[in-house]
Protein backbone atom coordinates (compact mmCIF):
# COMPACT_ATOMS: atom_id res chain seq x y z
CA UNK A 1 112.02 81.08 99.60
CA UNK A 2 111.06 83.32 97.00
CA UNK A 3 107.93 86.05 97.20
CA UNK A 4 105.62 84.23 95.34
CA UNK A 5 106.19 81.36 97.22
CA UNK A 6 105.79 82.77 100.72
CA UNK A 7 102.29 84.17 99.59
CA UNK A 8 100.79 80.95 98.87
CA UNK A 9 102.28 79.27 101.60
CA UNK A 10 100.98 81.92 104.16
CA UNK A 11 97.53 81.53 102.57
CA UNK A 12 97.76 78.35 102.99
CA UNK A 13 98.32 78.50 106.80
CA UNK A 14 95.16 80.98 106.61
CA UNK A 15 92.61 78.56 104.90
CA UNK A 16 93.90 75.57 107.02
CA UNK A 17 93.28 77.41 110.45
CA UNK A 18 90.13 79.41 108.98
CA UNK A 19 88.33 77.19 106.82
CA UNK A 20 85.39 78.96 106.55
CA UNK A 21 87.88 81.33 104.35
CA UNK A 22 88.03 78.90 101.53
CA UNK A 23 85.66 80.38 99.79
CA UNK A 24 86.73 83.79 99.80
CA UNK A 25 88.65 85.94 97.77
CA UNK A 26 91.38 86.81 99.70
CA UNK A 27 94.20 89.64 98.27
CA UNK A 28 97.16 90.10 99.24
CA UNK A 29 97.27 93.96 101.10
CA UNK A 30 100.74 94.18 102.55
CA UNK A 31 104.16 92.01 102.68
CA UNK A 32 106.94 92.99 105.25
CA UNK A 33 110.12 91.44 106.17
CA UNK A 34 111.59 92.43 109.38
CA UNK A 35 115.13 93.73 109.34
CA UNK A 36 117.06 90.43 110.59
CA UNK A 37 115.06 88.47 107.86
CA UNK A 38 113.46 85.95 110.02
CA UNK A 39 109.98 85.96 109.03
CA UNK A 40 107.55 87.27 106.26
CA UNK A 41 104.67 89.08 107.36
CA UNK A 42 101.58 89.64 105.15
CA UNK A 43 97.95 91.11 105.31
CA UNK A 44 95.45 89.92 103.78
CA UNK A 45 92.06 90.90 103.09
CA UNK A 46 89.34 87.78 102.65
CA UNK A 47 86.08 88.93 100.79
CA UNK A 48 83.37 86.95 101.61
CA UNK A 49 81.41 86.27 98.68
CA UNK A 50 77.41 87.82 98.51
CA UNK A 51 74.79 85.36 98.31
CA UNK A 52 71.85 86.75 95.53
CA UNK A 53 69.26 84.31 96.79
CA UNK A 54 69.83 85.93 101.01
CA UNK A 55 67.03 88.95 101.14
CA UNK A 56 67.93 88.96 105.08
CA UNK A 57 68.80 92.35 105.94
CA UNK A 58 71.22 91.71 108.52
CA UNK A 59 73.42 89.53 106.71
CA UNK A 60 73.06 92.14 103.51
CA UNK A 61 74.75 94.77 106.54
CA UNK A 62 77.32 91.99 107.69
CA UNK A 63 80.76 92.95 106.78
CA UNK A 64 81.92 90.86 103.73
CA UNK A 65 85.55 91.47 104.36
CA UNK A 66 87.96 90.64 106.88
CA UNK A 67 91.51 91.64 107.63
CA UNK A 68 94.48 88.75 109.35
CA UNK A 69 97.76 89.41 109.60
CA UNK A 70 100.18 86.32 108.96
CA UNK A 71 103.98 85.42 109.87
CA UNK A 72 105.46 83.03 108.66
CA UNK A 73 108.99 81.20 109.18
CA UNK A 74 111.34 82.94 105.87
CA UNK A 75 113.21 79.48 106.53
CA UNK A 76 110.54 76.20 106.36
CA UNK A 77 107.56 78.54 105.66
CA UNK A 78 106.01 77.21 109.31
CA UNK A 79 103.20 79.10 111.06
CA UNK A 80 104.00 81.43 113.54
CA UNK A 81 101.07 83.94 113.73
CA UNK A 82 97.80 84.83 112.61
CA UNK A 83 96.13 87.82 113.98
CA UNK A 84 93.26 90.57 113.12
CA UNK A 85 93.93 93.80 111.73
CA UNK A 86 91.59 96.19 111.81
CA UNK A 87 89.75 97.01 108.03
């Protein structure tokens, strides 16, 4: 599995477990492969986006971003984690 490929399948796992993520920009923060080579692990940051026409002052303070980490199988690309990291 290449790099490319293990990105979009890990943000895949993401969207499918957090659907309310779909609609966020989500970048890719960190990659890591541990040394035996068994899993990719990524971090990725999920902007929320603003809504213009939402004057409520509470959800103009809510945090817009959020931070997951994600492991994934380097073999079949299966779900093994997703956690929070903190921003």
């Amino acid at each position: 599995m290449t790099i490319p490929e293990a990105v979009e399948i890990a943000k895949k796992h993401l969207v499918e477990v957090m659907p309310d993520l779909a609609s966020s920009t989500i970048e890719l923060d960190e990659l890591e492969t541990p040394p035996s080579g068994s899993a990719w692990r990524f971090t990725f940051t999920a902007i929320r986006p603003s809504d213009p026409n939402n004057s409520n002052v509470l959800e103009l303070l809510r945090s817009r971003r959020s931070t997951k980490s994600v492991e994934v199988n380097s073999v079949d690309g299966s779900l093994l984690a997703i956690r929070n990291r903190a921003a």
